[in-house]
C-alpha atoms as a PDB file:
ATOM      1  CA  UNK A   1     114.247 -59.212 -23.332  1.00  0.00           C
ATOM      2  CA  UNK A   2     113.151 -56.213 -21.417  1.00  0.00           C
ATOM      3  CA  UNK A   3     114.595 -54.453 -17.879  1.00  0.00           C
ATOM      4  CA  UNK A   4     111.601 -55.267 -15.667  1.00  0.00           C
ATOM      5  CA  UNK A   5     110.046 -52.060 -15.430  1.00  0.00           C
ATOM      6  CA  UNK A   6     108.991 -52.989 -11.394  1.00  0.00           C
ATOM      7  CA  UNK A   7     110.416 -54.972  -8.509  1.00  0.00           C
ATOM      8  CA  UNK A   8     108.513 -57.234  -6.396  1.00  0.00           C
ATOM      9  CA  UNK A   9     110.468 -58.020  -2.804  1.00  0.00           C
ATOM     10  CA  UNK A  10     111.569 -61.602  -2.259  1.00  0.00           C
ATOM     11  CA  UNK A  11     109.445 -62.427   0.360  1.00  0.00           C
ATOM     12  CA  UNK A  12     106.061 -61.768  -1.111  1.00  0.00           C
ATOM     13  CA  UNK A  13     106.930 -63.368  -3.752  1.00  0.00           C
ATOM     14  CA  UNK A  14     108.020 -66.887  -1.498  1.00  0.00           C
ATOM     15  CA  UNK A  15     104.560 -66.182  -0.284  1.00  0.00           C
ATOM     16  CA  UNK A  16     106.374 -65.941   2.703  1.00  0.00           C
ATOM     17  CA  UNK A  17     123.109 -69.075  20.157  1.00  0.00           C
ATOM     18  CA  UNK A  18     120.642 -69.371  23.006  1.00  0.00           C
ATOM     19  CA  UNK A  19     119.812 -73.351  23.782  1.00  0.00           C
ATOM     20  CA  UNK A  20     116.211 -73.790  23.725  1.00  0.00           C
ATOM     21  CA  UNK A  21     114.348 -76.499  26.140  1.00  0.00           C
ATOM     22  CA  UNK A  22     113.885 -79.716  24.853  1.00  0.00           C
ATOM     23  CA  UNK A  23     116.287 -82.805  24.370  1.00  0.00           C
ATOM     24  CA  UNK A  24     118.943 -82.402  22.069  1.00  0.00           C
ATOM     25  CA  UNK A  25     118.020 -85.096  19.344  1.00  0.00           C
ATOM     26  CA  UNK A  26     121.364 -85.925  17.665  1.00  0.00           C
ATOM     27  CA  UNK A  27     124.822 -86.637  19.747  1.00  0.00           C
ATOM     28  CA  UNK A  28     126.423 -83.431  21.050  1.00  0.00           C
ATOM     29  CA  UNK A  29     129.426 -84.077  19.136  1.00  0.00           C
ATOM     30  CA  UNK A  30     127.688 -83.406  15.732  1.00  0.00           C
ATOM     31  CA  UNK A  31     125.989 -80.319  16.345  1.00  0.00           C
ATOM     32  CA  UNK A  32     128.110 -78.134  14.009  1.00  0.00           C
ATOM     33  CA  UNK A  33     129.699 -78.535  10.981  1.00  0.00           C
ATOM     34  CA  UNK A  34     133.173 -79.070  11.419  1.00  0.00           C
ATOM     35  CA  UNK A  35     136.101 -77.076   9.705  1.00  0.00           C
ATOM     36  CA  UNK A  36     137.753 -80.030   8.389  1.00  0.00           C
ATOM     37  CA  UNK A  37     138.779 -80.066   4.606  1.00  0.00           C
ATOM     38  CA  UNK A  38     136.596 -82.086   2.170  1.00  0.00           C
ATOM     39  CA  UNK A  39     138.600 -84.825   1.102  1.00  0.00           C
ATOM     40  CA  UNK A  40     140.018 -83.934  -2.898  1.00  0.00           C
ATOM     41  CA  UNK A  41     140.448 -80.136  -3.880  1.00  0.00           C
ATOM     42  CA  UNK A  42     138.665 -76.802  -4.192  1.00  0.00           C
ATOM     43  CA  UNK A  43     136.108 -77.566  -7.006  1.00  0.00           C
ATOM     44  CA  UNK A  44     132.952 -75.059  -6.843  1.00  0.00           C
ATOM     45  CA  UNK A  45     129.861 -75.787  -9.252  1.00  0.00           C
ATOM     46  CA  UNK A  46     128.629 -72.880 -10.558  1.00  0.00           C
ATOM     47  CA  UNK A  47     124.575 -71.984 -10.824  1.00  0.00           C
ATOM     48  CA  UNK A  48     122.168 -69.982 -11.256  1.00  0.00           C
ATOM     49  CA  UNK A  49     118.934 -69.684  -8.970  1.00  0.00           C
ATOM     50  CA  UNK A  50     115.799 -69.454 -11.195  1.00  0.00           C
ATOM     51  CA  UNK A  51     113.723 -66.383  -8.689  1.00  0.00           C
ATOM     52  CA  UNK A  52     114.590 -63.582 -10.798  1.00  0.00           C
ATOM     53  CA  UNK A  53     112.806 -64.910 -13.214  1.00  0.00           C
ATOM     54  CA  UNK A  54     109.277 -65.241 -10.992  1.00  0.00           C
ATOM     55  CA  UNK A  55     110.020 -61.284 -10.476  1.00  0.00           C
ATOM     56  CA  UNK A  56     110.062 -61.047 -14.621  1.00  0.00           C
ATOM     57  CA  UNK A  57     107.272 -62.830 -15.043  1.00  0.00           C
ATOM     58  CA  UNK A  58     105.122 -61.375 -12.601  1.00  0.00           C
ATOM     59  CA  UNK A  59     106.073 -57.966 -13.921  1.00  0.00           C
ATOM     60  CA  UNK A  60     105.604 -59.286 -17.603  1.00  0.00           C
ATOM     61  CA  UNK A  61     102.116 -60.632 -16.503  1.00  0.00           C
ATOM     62  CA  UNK A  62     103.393 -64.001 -17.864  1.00  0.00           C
ATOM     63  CA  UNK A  63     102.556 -67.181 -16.085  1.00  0.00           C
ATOM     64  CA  UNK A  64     105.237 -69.562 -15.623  1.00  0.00           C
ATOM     65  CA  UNK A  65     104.327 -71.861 -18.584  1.00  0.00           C
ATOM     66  CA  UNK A  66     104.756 -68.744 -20.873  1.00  0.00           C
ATOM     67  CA  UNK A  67     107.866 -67.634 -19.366  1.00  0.00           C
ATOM     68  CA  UNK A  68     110.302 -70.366 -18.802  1.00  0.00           C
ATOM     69  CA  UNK A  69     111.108 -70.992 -22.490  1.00  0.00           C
ATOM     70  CA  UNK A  70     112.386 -67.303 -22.836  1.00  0.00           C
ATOM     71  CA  UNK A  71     114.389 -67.807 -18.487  1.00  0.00           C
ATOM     72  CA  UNK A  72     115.860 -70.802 -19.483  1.00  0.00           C
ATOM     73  CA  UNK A  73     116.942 -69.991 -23.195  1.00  0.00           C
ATOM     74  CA  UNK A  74     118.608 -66.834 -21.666  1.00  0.00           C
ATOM     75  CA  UNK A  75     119.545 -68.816 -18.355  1.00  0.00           C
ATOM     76  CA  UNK A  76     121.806 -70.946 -21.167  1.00  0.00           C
ATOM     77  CA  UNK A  77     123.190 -68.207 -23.520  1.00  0.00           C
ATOM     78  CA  UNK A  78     124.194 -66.576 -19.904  1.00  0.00           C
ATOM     79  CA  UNK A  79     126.623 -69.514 -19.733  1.00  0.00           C
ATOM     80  CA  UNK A  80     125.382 -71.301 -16.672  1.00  0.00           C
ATOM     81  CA  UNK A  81     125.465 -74.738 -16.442  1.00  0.00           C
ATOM     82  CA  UNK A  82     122.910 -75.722 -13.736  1.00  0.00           C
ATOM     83  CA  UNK A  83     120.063 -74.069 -12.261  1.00  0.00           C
ATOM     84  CA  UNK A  84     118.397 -73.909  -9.122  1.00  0.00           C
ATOM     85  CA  UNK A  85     114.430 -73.767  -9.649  1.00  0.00           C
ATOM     86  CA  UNK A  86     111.882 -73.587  -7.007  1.00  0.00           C
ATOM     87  CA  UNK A  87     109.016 -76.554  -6.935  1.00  0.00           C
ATOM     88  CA  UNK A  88     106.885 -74.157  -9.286  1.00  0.00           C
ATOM     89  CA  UNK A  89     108.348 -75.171 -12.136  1.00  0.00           C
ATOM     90  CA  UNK A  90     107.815 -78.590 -11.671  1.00  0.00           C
ATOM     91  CA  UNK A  91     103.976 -78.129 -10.598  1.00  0.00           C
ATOM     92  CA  UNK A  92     102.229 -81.734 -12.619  1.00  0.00           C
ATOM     93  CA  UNK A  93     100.618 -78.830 -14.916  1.00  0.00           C
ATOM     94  CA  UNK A  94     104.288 -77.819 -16.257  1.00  0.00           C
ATOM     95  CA  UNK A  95     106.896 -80.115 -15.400  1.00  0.00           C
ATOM     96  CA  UNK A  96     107.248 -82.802 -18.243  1.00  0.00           C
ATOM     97  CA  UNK A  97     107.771 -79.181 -20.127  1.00  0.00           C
ATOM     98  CA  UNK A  98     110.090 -77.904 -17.912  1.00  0.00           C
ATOM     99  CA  UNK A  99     111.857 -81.203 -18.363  1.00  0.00           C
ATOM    100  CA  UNK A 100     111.849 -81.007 -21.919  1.00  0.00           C
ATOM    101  CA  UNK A 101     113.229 -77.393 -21.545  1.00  0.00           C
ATOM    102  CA  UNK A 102     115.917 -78.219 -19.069  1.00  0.00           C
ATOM    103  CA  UNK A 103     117.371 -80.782 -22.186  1.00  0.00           C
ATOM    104  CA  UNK A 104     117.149 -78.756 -24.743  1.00  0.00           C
ATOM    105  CA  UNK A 105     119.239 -75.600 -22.862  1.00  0.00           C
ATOM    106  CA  UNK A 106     121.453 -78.253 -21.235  1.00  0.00           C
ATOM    107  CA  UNK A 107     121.325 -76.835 -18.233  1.00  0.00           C
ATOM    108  CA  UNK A 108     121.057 -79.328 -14.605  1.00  0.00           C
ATOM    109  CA  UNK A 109     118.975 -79.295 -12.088  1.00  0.00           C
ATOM    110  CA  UNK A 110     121.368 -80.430  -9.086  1.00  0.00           C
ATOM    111  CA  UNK A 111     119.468 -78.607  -6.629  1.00  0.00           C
ATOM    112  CA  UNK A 112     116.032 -77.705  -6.706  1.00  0.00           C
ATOM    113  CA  UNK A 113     114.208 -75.554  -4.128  1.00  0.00           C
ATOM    114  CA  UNK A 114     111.195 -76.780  -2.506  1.00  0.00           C
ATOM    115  CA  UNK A 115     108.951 -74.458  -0.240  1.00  0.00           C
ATOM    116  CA  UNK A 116     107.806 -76.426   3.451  1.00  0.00           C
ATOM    117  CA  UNK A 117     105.980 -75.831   6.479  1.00  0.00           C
ATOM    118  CA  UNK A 118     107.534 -77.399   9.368  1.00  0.00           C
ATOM    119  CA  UNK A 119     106.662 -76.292  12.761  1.00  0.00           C
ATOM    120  CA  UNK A 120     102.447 -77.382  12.793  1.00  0.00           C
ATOM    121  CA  UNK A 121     102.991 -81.363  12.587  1.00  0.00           C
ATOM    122  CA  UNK A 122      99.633 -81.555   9.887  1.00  0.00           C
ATOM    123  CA  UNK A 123     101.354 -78.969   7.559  1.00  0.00           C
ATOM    124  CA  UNK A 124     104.742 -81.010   8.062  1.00  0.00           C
ATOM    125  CA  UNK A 125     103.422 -84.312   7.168  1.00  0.00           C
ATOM    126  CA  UNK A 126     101.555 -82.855   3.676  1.00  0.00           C
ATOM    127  CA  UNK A 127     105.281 -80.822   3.493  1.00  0.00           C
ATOM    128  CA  UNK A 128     107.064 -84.035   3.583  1.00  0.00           C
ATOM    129  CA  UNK A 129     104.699 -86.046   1.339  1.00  0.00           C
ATOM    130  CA  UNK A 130     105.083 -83.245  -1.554  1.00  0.00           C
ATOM    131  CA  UNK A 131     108.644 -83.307  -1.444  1.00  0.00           C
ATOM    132  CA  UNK A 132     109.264 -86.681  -1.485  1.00  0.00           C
ATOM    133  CA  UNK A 133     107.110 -86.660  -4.280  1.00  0.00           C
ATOM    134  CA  UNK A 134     108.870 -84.221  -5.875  1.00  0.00           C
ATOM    135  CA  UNK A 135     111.675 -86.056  -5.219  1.00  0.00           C
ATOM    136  CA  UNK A 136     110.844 -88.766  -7.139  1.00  0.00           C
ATOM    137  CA  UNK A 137     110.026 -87.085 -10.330  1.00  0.00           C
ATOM    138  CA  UNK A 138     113.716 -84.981  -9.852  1.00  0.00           C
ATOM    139  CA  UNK A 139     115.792 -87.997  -9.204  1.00  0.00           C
ATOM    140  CA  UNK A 140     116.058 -89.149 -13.143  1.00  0.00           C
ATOM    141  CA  UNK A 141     116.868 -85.628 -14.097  1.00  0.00           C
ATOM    142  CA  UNK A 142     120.063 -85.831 -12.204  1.00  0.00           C
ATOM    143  CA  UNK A 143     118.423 -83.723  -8.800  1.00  0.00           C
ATOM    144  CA  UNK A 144     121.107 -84.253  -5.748  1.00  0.00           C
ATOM    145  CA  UNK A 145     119.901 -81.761  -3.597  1.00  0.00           C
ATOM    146  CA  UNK A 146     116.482 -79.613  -2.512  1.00  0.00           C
ATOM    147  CA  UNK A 147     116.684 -76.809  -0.616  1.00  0.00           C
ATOM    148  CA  UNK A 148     114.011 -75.771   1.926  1.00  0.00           C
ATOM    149  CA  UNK A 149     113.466 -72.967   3.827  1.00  0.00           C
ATOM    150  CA  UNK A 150     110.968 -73.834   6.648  1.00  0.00           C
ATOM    151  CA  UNK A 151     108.412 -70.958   6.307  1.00  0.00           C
ATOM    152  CA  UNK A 152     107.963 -68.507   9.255  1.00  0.00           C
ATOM    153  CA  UNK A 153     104.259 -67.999  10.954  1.00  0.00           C
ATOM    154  CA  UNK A 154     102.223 -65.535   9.631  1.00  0.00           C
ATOM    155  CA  UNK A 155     103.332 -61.798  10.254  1.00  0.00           C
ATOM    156  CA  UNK A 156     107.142 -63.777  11.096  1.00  0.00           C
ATOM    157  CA  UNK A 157     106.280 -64.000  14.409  1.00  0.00           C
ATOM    158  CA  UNK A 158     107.874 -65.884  16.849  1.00  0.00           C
ATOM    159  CA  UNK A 159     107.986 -69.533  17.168  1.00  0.00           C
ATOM    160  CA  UNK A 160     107.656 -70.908  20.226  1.00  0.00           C
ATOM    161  CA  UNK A 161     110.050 -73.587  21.913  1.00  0.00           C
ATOM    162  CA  UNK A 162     107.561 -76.545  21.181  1.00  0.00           C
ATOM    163  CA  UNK A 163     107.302 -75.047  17.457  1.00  0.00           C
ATOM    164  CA  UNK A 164     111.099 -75.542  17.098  1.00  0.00           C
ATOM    165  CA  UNK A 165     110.852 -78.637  18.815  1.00  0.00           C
ATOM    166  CA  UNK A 166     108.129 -80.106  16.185  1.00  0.00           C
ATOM    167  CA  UNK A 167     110.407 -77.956  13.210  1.00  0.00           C
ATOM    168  CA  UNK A 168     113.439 -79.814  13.877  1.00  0.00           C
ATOM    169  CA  UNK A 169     111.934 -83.193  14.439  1.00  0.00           C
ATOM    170  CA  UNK A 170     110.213 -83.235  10.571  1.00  0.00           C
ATOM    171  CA  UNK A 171     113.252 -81.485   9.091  1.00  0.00           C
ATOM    172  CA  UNK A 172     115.004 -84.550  10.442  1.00  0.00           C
ATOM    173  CA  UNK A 173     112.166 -86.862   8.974  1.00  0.00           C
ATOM    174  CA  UNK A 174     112.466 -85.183   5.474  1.00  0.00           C
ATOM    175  CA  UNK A 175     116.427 -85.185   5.347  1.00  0.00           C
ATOM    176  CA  UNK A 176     115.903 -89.076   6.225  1.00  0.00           C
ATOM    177  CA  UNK A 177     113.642 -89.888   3.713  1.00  0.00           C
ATOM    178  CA  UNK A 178     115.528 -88.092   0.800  1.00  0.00           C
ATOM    179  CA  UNK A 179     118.928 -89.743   2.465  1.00  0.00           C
ATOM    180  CA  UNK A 180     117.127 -92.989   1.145  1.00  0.00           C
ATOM    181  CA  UNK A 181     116.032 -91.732  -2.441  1.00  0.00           C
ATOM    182  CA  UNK A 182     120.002 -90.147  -2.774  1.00  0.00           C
ATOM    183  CA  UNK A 183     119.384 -86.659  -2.378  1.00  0.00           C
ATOM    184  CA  UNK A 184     120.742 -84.378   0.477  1.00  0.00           C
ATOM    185  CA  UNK A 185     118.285 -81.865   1.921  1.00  0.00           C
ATOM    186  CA  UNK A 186     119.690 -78.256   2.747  1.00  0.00           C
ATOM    187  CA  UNK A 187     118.507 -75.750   5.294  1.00  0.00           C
ATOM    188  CA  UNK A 188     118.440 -72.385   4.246  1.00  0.00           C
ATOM    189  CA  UNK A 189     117.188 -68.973   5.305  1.00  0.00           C
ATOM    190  CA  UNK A 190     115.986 -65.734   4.969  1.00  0.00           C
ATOM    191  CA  UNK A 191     116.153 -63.414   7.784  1.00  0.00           C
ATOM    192  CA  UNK A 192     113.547 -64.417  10.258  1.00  0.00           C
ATOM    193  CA  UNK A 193     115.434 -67.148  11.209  1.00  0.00           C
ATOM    194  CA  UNK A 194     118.370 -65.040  12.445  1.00  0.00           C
ATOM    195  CA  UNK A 195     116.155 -62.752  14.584  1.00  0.00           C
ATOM    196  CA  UNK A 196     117.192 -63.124  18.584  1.00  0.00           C
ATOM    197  CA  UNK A 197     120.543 -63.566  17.840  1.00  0.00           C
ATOM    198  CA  UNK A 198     119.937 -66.224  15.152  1.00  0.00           C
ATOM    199  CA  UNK A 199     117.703 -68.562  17.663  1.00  0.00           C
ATOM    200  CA  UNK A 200     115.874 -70.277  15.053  1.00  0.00           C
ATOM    201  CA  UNK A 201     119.005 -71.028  12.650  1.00  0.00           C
ATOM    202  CA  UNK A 202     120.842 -72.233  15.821  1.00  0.00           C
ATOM    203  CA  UNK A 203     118.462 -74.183  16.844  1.00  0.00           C
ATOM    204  CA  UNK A 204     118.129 -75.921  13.518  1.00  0.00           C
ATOM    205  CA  UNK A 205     121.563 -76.152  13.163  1.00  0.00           C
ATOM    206  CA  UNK A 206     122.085 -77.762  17.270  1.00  0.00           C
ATOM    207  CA  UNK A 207     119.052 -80.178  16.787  1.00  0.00           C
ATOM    208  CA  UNK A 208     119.549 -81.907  13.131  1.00  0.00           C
ATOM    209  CA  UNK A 209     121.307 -84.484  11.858  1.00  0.00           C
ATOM    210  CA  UNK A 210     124.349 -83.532   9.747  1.00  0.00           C
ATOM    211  CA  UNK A 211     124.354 -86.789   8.393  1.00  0.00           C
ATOM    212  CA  UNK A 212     121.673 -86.249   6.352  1.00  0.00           C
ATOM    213  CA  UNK A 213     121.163 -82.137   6.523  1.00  0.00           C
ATOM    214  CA  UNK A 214     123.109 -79.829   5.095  1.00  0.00           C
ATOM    215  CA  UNK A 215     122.845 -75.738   5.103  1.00  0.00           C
ATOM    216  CA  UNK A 216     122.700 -73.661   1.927  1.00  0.00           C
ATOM    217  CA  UNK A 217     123.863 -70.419   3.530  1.00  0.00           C
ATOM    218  CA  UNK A 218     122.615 -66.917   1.678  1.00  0.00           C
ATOM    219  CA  UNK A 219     125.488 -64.575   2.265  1.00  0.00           C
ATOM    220  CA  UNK A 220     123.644 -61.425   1.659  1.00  0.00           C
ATOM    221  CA  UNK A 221     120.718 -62.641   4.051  1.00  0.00           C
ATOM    222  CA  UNK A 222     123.224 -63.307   6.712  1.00  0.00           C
ATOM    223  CA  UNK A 223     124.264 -59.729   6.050  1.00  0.00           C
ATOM    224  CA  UNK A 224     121.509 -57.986   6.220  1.00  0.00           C
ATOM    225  CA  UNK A 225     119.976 -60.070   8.934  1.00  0.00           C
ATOM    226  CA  UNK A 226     122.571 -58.586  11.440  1.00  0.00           C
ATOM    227  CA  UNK A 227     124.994 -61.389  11.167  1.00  0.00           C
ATOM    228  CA  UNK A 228     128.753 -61.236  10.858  1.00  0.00           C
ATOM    229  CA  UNK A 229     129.695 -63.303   7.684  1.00  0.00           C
ATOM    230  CA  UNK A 230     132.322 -65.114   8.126  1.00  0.00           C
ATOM    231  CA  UNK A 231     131.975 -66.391  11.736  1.00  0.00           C
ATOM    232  CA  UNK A 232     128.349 -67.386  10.597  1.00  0.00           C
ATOM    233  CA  UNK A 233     129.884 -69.636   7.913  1.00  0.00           C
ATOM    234  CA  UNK A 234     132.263 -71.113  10.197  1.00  0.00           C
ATOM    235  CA  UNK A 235     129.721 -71.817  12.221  1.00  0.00           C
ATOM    236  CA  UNK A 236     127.897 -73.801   9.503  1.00  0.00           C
ATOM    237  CA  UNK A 237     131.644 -75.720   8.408  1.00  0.00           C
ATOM    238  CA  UNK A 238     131.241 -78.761   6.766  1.00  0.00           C
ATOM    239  CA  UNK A 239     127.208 -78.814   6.511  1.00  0.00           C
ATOM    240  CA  UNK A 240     127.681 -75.807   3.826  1.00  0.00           C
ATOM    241  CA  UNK A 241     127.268 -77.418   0.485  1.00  0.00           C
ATOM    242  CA  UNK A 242     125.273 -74.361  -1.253  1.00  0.00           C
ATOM    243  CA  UNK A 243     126.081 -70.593  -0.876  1.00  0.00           C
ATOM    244  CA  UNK A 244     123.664 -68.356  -2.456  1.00  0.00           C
ATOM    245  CA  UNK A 245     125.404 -65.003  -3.888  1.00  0.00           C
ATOM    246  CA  UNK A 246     123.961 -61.448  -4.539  1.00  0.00           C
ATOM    247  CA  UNK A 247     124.741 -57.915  -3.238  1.00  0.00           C
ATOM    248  CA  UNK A 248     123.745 -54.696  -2.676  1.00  0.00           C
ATOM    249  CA  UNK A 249     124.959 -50.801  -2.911  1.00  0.00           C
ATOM    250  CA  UNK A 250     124.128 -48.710   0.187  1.00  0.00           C
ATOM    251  CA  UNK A 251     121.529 -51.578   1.477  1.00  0.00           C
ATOM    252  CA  UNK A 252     119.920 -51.733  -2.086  1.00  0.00           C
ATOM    253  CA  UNK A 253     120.370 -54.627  -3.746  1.00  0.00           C
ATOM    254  CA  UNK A 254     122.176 -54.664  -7.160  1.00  0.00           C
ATOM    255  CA  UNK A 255     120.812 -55.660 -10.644  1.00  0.00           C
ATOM    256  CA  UNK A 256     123.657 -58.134 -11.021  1.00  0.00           C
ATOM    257  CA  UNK A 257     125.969 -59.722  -9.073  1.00  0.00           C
ATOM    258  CA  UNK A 258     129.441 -57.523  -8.477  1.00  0.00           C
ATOM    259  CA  UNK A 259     131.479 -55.617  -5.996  1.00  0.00           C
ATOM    260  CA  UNK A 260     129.358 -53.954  -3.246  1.00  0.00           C
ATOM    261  CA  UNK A 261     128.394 -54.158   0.449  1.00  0.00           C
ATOM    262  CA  UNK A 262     129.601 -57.420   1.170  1.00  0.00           C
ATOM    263  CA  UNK A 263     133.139 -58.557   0.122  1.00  0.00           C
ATOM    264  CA  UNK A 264     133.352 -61.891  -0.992  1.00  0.00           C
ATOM    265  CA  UNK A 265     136.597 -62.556  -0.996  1.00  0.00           C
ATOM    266  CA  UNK A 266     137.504 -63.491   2.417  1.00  0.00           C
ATOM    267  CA  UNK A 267     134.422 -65.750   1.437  1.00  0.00           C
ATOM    268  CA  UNK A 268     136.273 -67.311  -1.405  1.00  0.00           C
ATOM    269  CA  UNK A 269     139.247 -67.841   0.448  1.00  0.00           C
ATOM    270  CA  UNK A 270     137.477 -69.847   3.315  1.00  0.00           C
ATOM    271  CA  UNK A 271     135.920 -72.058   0.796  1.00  0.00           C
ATOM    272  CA  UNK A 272     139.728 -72.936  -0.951  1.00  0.00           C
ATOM    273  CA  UNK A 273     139.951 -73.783   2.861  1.00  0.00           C
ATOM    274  CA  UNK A 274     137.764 -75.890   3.244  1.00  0.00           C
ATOM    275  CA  UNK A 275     138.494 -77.429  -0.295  1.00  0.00           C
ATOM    276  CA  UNK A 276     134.533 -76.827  -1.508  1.00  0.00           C
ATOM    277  CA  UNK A 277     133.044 -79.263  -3.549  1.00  0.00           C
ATOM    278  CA  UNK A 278     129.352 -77.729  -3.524  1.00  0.00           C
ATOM    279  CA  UNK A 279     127.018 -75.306  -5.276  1.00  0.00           C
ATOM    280  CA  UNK A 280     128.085 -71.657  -5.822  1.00  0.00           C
ATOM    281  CA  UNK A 281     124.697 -70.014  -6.850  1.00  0.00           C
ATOM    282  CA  UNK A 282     124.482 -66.672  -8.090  1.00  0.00           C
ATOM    283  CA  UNK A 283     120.740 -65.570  -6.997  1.00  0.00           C
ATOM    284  CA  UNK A 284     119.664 -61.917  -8.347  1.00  0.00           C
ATOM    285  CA  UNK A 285     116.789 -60.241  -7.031  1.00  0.00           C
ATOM    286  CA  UNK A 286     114.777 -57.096  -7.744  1.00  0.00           C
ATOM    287  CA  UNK A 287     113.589 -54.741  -4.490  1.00  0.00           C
ATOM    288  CA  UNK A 288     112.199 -51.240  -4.292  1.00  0.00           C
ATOM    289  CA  UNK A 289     115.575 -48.858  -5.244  1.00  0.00           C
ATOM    290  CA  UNK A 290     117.148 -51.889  -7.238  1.00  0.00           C
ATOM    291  CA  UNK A 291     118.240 -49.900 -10.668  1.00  0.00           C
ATOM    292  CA  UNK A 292     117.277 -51.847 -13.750  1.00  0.00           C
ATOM    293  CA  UNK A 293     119.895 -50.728 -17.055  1.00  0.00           C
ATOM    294  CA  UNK A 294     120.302 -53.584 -18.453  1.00  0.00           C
ATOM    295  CA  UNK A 295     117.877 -57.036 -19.808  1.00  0.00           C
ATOM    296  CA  UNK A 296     118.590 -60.053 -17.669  1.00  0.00           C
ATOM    297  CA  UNK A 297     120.186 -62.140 -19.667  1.00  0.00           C
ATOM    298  CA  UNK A 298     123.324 -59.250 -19.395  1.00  0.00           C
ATOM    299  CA  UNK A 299     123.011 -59.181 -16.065  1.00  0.00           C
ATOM    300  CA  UNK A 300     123.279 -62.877 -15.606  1.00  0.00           C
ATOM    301  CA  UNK A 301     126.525 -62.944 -17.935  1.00  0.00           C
ATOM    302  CA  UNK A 302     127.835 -60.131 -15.905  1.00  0.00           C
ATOM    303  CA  UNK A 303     126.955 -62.110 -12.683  1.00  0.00           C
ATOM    304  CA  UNK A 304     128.574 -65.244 -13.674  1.00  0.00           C
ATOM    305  CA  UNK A 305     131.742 -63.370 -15.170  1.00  0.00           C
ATOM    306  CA  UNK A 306     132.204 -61.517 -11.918  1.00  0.00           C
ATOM    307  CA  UNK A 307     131.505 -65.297  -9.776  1.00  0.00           C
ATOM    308  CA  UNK A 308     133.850 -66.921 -12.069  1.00  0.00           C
ATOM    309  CA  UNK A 309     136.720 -64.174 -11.347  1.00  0.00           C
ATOM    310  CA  UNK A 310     136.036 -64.114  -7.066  1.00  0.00           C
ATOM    311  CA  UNK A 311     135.949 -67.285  -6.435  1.00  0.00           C
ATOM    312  CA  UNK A 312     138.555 -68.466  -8.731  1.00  0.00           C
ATOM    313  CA  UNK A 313     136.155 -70.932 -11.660  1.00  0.00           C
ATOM    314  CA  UNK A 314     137.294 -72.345 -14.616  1.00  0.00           C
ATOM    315  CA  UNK A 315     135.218 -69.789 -17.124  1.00  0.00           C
ATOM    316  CA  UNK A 316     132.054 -71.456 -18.469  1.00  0.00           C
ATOM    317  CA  UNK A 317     131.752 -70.782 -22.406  1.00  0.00           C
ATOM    318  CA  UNK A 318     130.530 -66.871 -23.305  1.00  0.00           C
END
């Protein structure tokens, strides 16, 4: 395949430790992770997250039913196991192909990310409906987890206490539900969330139940949204069962996955830690300055190599 010859930023292609007032919903003895050891031993899954592939196609003019036969071929000969898609590829107009495709490349769909609106309590309640639905289709494929990132109000402004309030209240609704259909719903971020010395992500964190939420942390968005890594991983502990990995060169990000501005291996050792049992997913991503040498499917390999060797994986097949 071909270098994209443009990037697209993340964001517009999403199409998007203060205590706040309110009542604290869960007990106050569960509002953090804690940094006890999963019971058994260190055992990472390795995946892929399917965005960089949105970026090709958009700079391909492909839509998504022409592309995902070529991302998920190359997705495979990368030597990735699993793969993280977003709810787009499993829209009613291409999912039972997208199924069909997922077979044929053998690659899983343990985690799936699904887009929400969580803060207006109309938007939440058609949110909630669509991912259950979701949900339902994912289950059979062997789905255990969907990521959302509750979306920020238009310009990113600044959500209000009652907005949290509302946020936290349907985010505990969702995990629920999915709790019932056996599948654990993450909270993730971008950087939004960790303006104001991380209020929102706090506040999510303080106010949800860890019984049935988890966190999918993005290392690099910590990074660059002002956060110190590893204290903001401790801070998630045991409710981290997806870590998101990418870096940058001189506040650029990188075409694949290597050494860079973040060091990841005082983030590898605090997952042996903590014995980690969840996803490790290698998530590329193309912005203005990103340099572009090599077709994706190099990159990826590259990526996964470079995972496998940090973090200490059993290496997938070349």
């Amino acid at each position: 395949m071909k270098a994209l010859p443009a990037p697209c930023t993340r964001r517009a292609m999403l199409s998007t430790t203060a205590k706040l007032a309110g009542a604290a919903l869960i007990p106050s003895g569960f509002i953090w992770g804690s940094s006890v050891k999963a019971p058994g031993s260190y055992a990472p899954k390795l995946s892929v997250e399917g965005y960089i592939w949105t970026q090709y196609f958009a700079s391909q003019k492909l839509t998504l039913a022409e592309g995902e036969d070529e991302a998920l071929r190359e997705t495979h000969q990368a030597g990735y196991p699993r793969i993280e898609l977003s709810s787009d590829f499993f829209t009613p107009q291409v999912r039972e192909h997208t199924r069909e495709l997922l077979a044929k490349y053998s690659l899983k769909p343990e985690s799936v990310y699904a887009g929400t609106t969580m803060h207006e309590p109309r938007v939440a309640e058609a949110s909630i409906h669509s991912v259950l639905e979701l949900a339902a289709f994912l289950k059979p494929l062997g789905t255990q987890v969907i990521v959302t990132n509750p979306s920020p109000k238009p310009n990113e402004g600044r959500k209000s206490d009652l907005e949290l309030k509302t946020q936290v209240h349907y985010v505990n609704q969702l995990g629920a539900a999915l709790h019932r259909q056996g599948i654990k719903l993450l909270l993730h971020h971008h950087t939004p969330e960790l303006r104001d010395n991380a209020r929102e992500w706090l506040y999510e964190l303080e106010h949800t139940n860890p019984k049935m939420v988890g966190c999918c942390v993005d290392v690099h968005w910590a990074y660059r949204g002002g956060q110190e890594v590893m204290p903001f991983l401790r801070r998630v502990g045991s409710r981290l069962q997806d870590v998101h990995l990418r870096n940058s060169e001189h506040g650029v990000w990188m075409e694949d996955f290597g050494p860079g501005d973040v060091d990841y291996s005082p983030v590898a050792e605090y997952l042996h830690q903590l014995n980690y049992q969840g996803l490790l997913v290698v998530e590329l991503a193309y912005e203005k300055g990103t340099p572009m040498h090599r077709g994706l499917e190099e990159d990826l390999r590259r990526s996964r190599l470079y995972t496998e060797k940090v973090f200490g994986l059993e290496a997938s097949p070349a």
